[in-house]
PDB file of N, CA and C in Angstrom:
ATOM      1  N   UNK A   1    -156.205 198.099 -45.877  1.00  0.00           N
ATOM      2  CA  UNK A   1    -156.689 199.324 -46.473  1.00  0.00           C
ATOM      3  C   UNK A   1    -157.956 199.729 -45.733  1.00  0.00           C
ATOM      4  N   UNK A   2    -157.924 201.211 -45.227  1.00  0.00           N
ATOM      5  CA  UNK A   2    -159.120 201.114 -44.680  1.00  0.00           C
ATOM      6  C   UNK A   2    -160.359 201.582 -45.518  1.00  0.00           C
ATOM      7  N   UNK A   3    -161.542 201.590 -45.576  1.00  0.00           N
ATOM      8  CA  UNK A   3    -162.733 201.543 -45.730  1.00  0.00           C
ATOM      9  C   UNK A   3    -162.653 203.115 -46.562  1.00  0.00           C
ATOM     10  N   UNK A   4    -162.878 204.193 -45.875  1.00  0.00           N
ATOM     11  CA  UNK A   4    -162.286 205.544 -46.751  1.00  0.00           C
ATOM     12  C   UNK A   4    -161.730 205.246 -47.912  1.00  0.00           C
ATOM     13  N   UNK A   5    -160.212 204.929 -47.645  1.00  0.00           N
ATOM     14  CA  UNK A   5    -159.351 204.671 -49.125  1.00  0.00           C
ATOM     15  C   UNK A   5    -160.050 203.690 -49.993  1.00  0.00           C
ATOM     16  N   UNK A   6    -160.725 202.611 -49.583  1.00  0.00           N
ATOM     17  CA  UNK A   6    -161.158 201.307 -50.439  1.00  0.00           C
ATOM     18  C   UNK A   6    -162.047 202.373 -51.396  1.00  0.00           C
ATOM     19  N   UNK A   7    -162.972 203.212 -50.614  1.00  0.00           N
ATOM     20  CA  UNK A   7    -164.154 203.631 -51.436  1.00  0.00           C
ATOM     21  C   UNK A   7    -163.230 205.091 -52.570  1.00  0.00           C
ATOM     22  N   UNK A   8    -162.570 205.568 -52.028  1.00  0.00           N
ATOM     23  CA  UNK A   8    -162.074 206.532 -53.144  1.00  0.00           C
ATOM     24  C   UNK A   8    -161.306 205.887 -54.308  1.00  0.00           C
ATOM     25  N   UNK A   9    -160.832 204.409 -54.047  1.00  0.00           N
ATOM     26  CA  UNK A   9    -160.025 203.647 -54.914  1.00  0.00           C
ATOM     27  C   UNK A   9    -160.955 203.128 -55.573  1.00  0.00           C
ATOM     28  N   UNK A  10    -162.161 203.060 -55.708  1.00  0.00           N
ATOM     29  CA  UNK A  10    -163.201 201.872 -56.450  1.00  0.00           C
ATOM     30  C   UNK A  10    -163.711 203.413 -57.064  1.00  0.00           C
ATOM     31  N   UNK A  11    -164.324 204.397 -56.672  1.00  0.00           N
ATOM     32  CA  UNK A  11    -164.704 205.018 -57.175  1.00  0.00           C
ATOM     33  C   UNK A  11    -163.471 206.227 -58.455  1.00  0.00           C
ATOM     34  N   UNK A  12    -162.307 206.168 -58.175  1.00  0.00           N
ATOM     35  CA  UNK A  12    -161.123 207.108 -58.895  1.00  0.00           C
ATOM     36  C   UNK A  12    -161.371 205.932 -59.882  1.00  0.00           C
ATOM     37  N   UNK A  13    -160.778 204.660 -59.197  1.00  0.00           N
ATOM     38  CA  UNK A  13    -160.938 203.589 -60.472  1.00  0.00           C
ATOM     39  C   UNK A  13    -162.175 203.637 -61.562  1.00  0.00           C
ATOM     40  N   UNK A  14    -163.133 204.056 -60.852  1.00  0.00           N
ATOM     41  CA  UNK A  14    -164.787 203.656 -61.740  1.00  0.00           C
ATOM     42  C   UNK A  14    -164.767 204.803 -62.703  1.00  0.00           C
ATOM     43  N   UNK A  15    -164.541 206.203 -62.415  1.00  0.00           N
ATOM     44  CA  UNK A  15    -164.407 207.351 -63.428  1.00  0.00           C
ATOM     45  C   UNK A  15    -163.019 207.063 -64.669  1.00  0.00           C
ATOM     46  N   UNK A  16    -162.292 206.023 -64.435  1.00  0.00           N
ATOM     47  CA  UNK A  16    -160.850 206.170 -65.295  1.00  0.00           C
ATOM     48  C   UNK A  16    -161.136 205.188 -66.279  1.00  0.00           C
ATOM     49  N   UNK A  17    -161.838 203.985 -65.818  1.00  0.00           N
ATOM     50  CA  UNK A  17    -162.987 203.010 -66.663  1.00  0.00           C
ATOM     51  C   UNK A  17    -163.477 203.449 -67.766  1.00  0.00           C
ATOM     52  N   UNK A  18    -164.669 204.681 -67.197  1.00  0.00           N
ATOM     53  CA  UNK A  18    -165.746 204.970 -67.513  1.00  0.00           C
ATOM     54  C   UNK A  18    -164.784 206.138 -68.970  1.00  0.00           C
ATOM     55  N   UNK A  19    -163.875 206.479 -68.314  1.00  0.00           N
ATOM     56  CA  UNK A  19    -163.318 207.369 -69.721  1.00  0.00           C
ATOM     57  C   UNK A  19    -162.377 206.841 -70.671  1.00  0.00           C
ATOM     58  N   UNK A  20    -161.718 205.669 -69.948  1.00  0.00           N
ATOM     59  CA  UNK A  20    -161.501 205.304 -71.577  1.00  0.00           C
ATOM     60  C   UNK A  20    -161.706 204.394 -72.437  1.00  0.00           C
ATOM     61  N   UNK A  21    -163.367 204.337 -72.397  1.00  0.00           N
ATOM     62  CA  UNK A  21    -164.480 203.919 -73.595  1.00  0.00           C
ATOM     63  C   UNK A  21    -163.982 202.212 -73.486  1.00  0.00           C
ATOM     64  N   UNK A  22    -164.011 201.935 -72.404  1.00  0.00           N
ATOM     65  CA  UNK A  22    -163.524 200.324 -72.579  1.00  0.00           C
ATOM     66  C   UNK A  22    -165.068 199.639 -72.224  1.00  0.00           C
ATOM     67  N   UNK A  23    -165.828 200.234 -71.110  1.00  0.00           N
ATOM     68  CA  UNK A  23    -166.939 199.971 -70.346  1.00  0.00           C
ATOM     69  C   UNK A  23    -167.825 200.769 -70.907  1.00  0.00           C
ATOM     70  N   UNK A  24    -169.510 200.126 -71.356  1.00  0.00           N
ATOM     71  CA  UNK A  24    -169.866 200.987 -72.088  1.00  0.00           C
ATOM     72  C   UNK A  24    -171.241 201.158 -71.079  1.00  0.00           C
ATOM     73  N   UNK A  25    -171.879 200.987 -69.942  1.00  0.00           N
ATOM     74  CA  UNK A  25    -172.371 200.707 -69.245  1.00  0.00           C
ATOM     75  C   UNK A  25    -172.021 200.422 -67.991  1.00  0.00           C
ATOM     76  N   UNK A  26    -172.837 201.394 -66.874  1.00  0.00           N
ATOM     77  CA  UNK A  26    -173.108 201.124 -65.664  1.00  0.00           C
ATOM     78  C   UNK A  26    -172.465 199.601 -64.885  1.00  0.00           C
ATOM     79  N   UNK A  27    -173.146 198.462 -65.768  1.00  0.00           N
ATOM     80  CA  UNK A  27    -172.760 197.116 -65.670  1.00  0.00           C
ATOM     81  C   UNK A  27    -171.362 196.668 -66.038  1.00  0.00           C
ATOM     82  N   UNK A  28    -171.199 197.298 -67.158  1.00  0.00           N
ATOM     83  CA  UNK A  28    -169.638 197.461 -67.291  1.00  0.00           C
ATOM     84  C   UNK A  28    -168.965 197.141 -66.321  1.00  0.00           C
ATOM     85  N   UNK A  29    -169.191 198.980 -66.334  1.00  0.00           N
ATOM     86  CA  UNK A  29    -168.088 199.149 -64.921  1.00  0.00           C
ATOM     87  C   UNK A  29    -167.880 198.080 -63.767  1.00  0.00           C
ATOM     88  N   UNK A  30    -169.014 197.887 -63.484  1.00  0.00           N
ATOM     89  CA  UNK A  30    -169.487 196.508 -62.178  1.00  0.00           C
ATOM     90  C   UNK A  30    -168.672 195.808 -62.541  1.00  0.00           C
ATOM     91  N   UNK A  31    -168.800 195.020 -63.395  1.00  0.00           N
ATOM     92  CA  UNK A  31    -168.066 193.806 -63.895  1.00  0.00           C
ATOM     93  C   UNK A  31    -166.803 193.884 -63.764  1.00  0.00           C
ATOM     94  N   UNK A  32    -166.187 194.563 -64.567  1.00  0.00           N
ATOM     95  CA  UNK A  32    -164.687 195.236 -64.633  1.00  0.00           C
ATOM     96  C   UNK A  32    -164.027 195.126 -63.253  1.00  0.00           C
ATOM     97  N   UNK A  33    -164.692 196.059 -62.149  1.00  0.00           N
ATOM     98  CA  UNK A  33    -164.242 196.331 -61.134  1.00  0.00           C
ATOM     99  C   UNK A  33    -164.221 195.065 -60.222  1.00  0.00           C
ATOM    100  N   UNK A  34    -165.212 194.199 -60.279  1.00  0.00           N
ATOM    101  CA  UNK A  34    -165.033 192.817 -59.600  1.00  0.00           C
ATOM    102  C   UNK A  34    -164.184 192.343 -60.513  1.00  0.00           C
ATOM    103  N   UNK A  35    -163.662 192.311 -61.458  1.00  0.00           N
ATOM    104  CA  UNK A  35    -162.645 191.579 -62.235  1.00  0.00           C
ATOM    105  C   UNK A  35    -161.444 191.528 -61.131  1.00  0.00           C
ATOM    106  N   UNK A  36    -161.014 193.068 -61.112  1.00  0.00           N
ATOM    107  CA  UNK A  36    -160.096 193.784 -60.753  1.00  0.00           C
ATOM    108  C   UNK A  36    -159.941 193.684 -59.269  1.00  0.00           C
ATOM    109  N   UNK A  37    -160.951 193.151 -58.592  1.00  0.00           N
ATOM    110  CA  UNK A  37    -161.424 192.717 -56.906  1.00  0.00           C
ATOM    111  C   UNK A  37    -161.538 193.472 -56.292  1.00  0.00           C
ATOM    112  N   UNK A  38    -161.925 194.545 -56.632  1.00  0.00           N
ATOM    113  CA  UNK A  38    -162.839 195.956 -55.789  1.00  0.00           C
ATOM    114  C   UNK A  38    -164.153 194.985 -54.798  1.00  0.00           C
ATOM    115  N   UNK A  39    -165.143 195.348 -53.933  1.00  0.00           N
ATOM    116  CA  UNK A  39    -165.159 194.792 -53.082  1.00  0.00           C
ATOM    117  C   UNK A  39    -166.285 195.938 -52.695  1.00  0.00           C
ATOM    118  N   UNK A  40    -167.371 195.990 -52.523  1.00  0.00           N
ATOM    119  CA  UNK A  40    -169.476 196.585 -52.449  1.00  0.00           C
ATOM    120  C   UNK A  40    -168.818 197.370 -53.174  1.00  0.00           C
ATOM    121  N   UNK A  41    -168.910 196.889 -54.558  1.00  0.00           N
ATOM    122  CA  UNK A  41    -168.471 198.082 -55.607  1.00  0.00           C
ATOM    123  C   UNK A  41    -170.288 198.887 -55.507  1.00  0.00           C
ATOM    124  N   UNK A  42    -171.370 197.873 -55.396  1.00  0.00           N
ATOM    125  CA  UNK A  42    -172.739 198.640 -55.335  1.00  0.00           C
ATOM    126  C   UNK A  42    -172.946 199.974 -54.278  1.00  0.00           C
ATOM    127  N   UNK A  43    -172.328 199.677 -53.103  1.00  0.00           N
ATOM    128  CA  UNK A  43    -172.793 200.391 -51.853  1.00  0.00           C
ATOM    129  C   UNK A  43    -171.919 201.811 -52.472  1.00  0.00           C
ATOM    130  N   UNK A  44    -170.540 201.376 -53.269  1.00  0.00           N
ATOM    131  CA  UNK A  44    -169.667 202.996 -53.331  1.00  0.00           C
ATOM    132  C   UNK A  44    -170.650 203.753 -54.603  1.00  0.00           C
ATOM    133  N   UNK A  45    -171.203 202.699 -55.549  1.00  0.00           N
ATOM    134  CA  UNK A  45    -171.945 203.580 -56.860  1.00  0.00           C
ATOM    135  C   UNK A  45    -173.375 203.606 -56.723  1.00  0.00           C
ATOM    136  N   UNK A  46    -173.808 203.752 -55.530  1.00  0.00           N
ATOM    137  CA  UNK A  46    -175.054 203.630 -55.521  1.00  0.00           C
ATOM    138  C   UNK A  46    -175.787 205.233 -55.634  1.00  0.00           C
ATOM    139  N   UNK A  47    -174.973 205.890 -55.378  1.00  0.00           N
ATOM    140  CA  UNK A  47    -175.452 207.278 -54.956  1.00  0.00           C
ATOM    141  C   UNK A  47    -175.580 207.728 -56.271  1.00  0.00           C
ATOM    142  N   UNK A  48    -177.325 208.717 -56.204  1.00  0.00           N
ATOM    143  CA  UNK A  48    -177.827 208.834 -57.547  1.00  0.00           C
ATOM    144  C   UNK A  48    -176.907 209.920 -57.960  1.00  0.00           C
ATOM    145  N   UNK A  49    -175.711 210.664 -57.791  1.00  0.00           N
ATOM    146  CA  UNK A  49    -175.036 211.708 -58.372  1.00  0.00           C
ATOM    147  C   UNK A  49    -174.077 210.977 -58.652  1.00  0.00           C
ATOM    148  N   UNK A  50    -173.593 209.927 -58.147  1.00  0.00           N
ATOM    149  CA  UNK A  50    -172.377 209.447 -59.208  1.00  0.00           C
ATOM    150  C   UNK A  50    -172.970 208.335 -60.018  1.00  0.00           C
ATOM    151  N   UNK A  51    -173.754 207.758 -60.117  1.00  0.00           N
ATOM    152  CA  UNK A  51    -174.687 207.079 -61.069  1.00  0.00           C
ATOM    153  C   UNK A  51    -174.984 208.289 -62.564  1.00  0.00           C
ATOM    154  N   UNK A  52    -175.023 209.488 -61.766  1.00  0.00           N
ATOM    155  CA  UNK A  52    -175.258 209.844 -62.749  1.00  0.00           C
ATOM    156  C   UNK A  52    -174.342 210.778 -63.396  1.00  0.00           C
ATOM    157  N   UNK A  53    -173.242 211.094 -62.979  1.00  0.00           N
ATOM    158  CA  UNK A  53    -171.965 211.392 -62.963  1.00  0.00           C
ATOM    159  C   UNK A  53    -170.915 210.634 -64.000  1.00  0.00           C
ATOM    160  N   UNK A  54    -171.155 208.847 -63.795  1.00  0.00           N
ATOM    161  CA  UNK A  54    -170.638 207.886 -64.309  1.00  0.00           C
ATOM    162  C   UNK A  54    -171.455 207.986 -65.804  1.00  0.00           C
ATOM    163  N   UNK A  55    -172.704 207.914 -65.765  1.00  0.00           N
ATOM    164  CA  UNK A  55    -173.872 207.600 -66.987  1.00  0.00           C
ATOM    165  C   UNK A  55    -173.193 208.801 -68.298  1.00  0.00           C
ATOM    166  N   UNK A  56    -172.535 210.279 -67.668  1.00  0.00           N
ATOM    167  CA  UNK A  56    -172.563 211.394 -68.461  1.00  0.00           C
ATOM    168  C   UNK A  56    -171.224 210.586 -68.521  1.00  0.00           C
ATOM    169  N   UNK A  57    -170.382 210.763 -67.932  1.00  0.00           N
ATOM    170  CA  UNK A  57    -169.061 210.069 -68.568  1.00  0.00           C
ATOM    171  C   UNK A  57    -168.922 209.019 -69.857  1.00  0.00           C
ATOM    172  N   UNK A  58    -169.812 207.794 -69.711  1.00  0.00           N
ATOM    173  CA  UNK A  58    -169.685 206.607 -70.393  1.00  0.00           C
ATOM    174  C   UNK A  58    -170.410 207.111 -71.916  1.00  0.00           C
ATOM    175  N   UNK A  59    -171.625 208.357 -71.582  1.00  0.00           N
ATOM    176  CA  UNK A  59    -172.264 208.712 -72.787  1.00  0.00           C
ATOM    177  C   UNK A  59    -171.196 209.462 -73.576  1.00  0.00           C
ATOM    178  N   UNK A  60    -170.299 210.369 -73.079  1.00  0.00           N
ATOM    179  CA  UNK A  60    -169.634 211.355 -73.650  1.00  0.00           C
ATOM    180  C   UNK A  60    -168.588 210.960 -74.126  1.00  0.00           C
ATOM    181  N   UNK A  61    -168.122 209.768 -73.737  1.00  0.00           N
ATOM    182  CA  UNK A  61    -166.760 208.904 -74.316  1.00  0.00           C
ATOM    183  C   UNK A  61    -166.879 207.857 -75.740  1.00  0.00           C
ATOM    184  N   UNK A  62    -168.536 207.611 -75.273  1.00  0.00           N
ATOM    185  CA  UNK A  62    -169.373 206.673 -76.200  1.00  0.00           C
ATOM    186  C   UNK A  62    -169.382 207.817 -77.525  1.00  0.00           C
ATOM    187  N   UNK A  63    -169.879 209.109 -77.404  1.00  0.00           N
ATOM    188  CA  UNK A  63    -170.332 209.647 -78.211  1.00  0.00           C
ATOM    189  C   UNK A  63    -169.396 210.697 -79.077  1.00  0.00           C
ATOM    190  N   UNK A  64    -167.739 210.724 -78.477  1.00  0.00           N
ATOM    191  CA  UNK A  64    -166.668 211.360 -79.440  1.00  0.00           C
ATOM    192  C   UNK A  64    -165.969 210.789 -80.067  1.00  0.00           C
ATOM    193  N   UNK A  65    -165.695 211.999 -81.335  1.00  0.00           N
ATOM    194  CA  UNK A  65    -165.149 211.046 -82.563  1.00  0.00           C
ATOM    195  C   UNK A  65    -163.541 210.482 -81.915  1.00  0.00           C
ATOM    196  N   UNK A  66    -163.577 209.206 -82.842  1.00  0.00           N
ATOM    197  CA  UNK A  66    -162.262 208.724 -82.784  1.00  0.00           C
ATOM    198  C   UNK A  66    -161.267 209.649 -83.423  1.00  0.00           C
ATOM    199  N   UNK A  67    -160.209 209.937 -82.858  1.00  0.00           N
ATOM    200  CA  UNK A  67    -159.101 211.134 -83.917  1.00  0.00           C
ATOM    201  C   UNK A  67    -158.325 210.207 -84.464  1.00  0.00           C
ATOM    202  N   UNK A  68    -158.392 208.406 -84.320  1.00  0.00           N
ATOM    203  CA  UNK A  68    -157.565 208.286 -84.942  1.00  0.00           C
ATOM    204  C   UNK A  68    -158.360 208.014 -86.575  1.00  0.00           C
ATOM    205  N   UNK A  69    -159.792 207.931 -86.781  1.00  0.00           N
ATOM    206  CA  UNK A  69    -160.619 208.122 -87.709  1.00  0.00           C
ATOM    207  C   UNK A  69    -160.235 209.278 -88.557  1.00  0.00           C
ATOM    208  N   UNK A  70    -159.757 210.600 -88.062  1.00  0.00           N
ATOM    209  CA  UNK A  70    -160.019 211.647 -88.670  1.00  0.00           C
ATOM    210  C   UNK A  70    -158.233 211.914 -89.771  1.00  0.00           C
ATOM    211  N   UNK A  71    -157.410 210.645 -89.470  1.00  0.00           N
ATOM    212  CA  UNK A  71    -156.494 210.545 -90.135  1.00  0.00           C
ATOM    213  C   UNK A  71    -156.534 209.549 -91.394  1.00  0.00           C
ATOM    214  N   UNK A  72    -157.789 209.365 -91.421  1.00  0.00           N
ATOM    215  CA  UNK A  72    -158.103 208.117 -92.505  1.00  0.00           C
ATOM    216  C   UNK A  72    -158.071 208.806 -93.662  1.00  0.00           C
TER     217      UNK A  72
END
């Protein structure tokens, strides 16, 4: 795999994480993704726009209601 694809695959992977509320943190994600054997998962999320890209994701997933709550 070359280097290009590795980094769009760690990073597509890191936004699909980050939305469905499994990872609740930055570190999360880290973790997760070395689970999964992604590989300078730091060097692909280092950049302060997807740091902060990821941060609005994990807050906004963190912070909507459950719908399956709203059938209670």
């Amino acid at each position: 795999m070359n280097q290009r694809l590795a980094q769009r695959d760690i990073v597509a992977r890191a936004f699909e994480l980050a939305g469905l509320g499994t990872c609740r943190t930055l570190d999360d994600l880290r973790r997760q993704l070395r689970r999964e054997g992604y590989e300078s998962i730091d060097a692909h999320l280092s950049a302060p726009t997807m740091r902060r890209q990821l941060k609005a994701l994990l807050t906004a997933v963190v912070a909507a209601p459950d719908p399956s709550a709203a059938q209670a």
